[in-house]
Protein backbone atom coordinates (compact mmCIF):
# COMPACT_ATOMS: atom_id res chain seq x y z
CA UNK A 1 -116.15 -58.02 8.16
CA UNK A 2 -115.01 -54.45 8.72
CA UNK A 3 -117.43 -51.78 7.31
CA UNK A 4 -116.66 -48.36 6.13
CA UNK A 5 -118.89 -45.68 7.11
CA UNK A 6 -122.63 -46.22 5.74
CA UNK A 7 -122.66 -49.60 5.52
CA UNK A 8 -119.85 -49.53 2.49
CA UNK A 9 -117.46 -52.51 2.05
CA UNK A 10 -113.91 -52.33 3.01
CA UNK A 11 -112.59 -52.76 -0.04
CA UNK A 12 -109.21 -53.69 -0.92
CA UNK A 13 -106.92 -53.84 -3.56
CA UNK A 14 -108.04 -57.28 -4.66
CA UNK A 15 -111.55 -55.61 -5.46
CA UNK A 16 -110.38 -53.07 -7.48
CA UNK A 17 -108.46 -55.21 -9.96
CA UNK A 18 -111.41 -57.63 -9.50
CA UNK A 19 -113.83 -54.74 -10.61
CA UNK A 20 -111.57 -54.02 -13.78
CA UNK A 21 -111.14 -57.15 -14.66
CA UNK A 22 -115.14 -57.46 -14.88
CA UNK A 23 -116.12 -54.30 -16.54
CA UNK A 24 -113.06 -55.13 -19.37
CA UNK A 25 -114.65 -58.40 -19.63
CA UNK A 26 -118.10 -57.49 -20.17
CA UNK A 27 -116.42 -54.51 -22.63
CA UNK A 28 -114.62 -56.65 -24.87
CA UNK A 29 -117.38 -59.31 -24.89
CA UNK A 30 -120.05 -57.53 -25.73
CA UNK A 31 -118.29 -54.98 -28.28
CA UNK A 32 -115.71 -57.49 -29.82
CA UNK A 33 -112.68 -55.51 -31.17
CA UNK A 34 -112.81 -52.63 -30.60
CA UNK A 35 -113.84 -53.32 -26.77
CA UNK A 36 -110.48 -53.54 -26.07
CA UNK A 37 -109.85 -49.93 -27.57
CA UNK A 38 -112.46 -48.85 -25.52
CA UNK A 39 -110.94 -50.49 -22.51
CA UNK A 40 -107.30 -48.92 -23.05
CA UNK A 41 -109.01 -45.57 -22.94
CA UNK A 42 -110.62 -45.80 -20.04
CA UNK A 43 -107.34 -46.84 -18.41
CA UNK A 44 -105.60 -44.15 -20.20
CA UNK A 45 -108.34 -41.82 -18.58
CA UNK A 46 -108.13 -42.72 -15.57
CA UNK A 47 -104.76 -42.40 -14.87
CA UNK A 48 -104.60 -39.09 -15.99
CA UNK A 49 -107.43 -37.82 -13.77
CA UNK A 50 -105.68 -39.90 -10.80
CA UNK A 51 -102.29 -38.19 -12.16
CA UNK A 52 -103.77 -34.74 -12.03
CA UNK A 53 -105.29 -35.24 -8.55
CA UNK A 54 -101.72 -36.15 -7.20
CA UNK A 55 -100.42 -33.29 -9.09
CA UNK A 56 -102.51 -30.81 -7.37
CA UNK A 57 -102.18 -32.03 -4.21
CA UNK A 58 -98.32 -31.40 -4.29
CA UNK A 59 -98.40 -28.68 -5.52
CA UNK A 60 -100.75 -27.60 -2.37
CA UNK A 61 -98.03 -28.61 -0.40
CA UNK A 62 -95.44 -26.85 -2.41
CA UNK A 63 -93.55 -29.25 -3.73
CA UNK A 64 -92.10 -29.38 -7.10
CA UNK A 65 -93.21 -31.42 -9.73
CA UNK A 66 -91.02 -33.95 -10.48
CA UNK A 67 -90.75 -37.75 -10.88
CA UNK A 68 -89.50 -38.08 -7.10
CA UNK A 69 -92.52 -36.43 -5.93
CA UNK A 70 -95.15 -37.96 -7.82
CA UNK A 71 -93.29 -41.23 -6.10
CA UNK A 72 -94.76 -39.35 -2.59
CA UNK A 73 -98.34 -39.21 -4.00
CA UNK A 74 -99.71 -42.53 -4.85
CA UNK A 75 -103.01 -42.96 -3.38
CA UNK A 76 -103.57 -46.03 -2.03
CA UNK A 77 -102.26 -48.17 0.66
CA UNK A 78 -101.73 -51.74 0.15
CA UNK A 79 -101.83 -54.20 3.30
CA UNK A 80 -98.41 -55.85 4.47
CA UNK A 81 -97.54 -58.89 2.13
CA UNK A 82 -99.89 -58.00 -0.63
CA UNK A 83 -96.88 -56.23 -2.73
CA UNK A 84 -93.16 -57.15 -3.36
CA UNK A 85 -90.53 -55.48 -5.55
CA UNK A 86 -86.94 -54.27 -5.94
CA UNK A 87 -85.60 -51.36 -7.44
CA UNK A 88 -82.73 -49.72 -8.62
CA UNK A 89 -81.16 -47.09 -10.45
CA UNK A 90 -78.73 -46.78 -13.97
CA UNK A 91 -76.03 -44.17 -14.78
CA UNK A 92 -78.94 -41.94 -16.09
CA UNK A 93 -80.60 -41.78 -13.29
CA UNK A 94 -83.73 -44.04 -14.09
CA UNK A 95 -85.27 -45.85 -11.94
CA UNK A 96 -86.11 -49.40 -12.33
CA UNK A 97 -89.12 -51.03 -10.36
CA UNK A 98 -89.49 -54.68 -10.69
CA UNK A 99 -93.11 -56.19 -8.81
CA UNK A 100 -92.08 -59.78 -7.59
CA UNK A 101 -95.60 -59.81 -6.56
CA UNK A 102 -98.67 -57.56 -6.81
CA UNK A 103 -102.45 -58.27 -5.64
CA UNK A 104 -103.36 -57.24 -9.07
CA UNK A 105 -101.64 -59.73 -11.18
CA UNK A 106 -102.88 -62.54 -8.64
CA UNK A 107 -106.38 -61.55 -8.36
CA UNK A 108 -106.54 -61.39 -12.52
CA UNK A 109 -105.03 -64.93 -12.36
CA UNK A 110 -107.25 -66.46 -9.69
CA UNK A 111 -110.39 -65.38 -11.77
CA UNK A 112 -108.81 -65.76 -15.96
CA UNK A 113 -109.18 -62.32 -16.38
CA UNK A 114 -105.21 -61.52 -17.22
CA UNK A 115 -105.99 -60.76 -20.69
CA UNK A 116 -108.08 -58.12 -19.72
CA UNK A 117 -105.77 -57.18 -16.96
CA UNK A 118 -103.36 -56.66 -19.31
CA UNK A 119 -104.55 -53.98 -20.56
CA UNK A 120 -104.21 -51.78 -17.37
CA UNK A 121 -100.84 -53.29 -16.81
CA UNK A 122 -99.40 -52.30 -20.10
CA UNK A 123 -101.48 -48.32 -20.44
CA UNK A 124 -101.63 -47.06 -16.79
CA UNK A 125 -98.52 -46.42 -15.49
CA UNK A 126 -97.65 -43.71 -18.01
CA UNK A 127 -101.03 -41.90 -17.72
CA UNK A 128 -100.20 -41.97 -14.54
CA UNK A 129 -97.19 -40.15 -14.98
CA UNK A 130 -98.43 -38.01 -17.74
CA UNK A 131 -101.84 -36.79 -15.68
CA UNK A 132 -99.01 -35.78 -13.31
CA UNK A 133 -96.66 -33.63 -15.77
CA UNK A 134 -95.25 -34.29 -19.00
CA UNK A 135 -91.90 -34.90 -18.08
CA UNK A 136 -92.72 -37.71 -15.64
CA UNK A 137 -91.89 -40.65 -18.19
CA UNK A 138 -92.63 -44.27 -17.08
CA UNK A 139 -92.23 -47.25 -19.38
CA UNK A 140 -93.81 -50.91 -18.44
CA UNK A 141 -91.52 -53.20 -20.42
CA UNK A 142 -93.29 -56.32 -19.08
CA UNK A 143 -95.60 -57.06 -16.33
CA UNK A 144 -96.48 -60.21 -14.04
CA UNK A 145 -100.02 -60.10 -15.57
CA UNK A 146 -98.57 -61.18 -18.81
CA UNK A 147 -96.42 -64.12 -17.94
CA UNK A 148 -93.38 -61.92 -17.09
CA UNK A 149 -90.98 -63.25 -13.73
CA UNK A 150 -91.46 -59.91 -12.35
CA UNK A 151 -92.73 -56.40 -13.25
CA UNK A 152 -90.62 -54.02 -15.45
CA UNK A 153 -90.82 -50.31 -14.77
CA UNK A 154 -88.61 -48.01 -15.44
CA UNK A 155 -89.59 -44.16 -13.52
CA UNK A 156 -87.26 -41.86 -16.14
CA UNK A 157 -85.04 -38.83 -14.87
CA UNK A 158 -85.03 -37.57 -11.30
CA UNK A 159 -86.67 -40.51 -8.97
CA UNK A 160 -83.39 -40.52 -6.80
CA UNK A 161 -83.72 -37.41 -5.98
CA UNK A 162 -85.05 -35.90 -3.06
CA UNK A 163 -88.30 -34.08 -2.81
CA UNK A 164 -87.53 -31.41 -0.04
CA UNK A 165 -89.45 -31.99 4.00
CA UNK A 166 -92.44 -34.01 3.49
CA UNK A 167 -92.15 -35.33 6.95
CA UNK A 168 -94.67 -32.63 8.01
CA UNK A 169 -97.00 -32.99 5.48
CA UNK A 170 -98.84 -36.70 6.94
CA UNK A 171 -98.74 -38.25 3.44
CA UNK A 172 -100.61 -41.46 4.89
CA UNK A 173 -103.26 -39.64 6.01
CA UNK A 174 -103.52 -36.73 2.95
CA UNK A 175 -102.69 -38.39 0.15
CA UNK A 176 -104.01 -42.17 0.50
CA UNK A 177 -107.57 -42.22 -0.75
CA UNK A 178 -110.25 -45.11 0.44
CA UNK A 179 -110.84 -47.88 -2.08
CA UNK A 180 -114.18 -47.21 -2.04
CA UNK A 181 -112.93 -43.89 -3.75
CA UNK A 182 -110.85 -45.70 -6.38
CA UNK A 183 -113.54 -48.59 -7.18
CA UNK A 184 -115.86 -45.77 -7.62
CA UNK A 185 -113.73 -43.62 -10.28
CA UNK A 186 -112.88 -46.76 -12.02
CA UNK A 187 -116.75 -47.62 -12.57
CA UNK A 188 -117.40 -44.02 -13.46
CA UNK A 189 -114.46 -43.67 -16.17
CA UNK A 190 -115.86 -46.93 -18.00
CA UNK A 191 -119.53 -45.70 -17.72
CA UNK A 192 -118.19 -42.42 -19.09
CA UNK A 193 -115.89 -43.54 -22.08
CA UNK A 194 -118.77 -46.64 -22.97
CA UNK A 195 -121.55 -43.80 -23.18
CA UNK A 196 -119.25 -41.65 -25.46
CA UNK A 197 -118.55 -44.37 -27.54
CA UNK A 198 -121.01 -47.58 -27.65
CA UNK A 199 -124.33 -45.29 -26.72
CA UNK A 200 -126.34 -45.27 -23.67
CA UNK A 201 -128.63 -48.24 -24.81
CA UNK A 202 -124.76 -50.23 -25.12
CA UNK A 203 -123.24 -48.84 -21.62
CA UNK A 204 -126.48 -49.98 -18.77
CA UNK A 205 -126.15 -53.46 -20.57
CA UNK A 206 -122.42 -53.85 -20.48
CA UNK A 207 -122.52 -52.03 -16.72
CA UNK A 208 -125.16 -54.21 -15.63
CA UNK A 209 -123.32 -57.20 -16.58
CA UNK A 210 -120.17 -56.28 -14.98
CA UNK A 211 -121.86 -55.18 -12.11
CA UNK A 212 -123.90 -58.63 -11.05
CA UNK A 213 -120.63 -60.27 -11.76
CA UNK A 214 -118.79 -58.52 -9.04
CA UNK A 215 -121.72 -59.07 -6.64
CA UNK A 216 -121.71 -62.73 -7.22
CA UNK A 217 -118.24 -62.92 -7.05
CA UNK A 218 -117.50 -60.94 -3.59
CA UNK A 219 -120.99 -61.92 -1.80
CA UNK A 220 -120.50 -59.20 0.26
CA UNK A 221 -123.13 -57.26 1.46
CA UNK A 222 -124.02 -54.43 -0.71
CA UNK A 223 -121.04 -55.45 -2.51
CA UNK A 224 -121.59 -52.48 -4.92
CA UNK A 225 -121.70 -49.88 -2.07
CA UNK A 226 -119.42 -47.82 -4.09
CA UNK A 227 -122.04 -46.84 -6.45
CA UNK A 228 -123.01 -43.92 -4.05
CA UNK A 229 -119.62 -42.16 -4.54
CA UNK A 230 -119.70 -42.43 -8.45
CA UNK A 231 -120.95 -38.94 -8.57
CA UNK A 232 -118.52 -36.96 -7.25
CA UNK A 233 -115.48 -34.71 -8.79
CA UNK A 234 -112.93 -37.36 -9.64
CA UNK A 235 -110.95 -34.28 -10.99
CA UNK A 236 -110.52 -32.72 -7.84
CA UNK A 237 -108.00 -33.38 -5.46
CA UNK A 238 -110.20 -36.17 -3.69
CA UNK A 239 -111.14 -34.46 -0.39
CA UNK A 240 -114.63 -34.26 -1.24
């Protein structure tokens, strides 16, 4: 298995939705109700700090802020295969992105977490767009995770338009964090939204939980490796 430095997992894409799915789990089952309020924050959260970090990276680079740039800036690379999808555009301009098939949605299946995985599906495209400006307006009419043939997501405005040279800037290299990066924001968003609203006594026992699930689950070796990066700035611009 390949390692990343310091003995960490290579994660993948399939452990982050694996990850989510476990900490919503142990959320909703411990908590009840309003778990699942608890859940949608921490999605909400997240993709605001992850839409802020993208933000401030273009604008770095000098770009302008737009929906056609924040296209540029996703973070994360997915292997060849592991993600399908079409997309076109209306007389407005809109942008339509349909996900035939997503490593999400399958992993959520393969381990009966969708209705947990629903929850991300439905919240964290437009706190994505939102941590990145205002204007940047994305609707998910219906997702894969759900039951849906494909994805539905519709990018509002300007994603046709072009974004100025970005050839120079190395985008795959600059803008593409780790996953051990992303698993570790994820766990630290739910540890920080649990604490502020189920108590400390609440958040250890619902972390814990979620935590010796994933280990079971992956058997890999220090399978929760990303632990050591859940201390660092996940409001900066993810060069740290």
């Amino acid at each position: 298995m390949n390692r990343e430095r310091g003995g960490i997992p290579d994660y993948g894409a399939a452990d982050h939705a694996l990850l989510f799915g476990l900490l919503a789990k142990a959320v909703c089952e411990a908590l009840g109700e309003p778990g699942e309020d608890i859940v949608r924050e921490a999605v909400i959260r997240y993709g605001l700090q992850r839409g802020g970090r993208m933000r401030r990276r273009a604008e770095k680079d000098g770009l302008p802020i737009c929906t056609a740039t924040y296209l540029l800036y996703r973070e994360y690379c997915l292997q060849p295969g592991q993600f399908a999808s079409r997309t076109a555009w209306n007389d407005q301009g809109d942008m339509q992105d349909c996900a035939v098939k997503c490593p999400w949605a399958e992993t959520w299946k393969a381990y009966d977490l969708c209705q947990y995985g629903a929850v991300y599906c439905r919240n964290i495209d437009a706190a994505l767009g939102r941590g990145f400006d205002e204007a940047v307006v994305i609707e998910s009419k219906a997702n894969l995770t759900e039951g849906a043939p494909h994805c539905d997501i519709w990018f509002r405005g300007t994603a046709h338009h072009q974004s100025g040279d970005t050839a120079r800037l190395n985008l795959d290299q600059r803008a593409r964090l780790p996953w051990v990066y992303h698993l570790a924001h994820l766990y630290r968003v739910f540890s920080d939204t649990l604490e502020e609203r189920a108590g400390g006594e609440q958040t250890r026992t619902i972390l814990d939980c979620a935590r010796d699930d994933f280990q079971q689950i992956t058997q890999k070796e220090n399978s929760c490796g990303f632990l050591e990066l859940c201390g660092l700035d996940f409001d900066g611009i993810g060069d740290n």
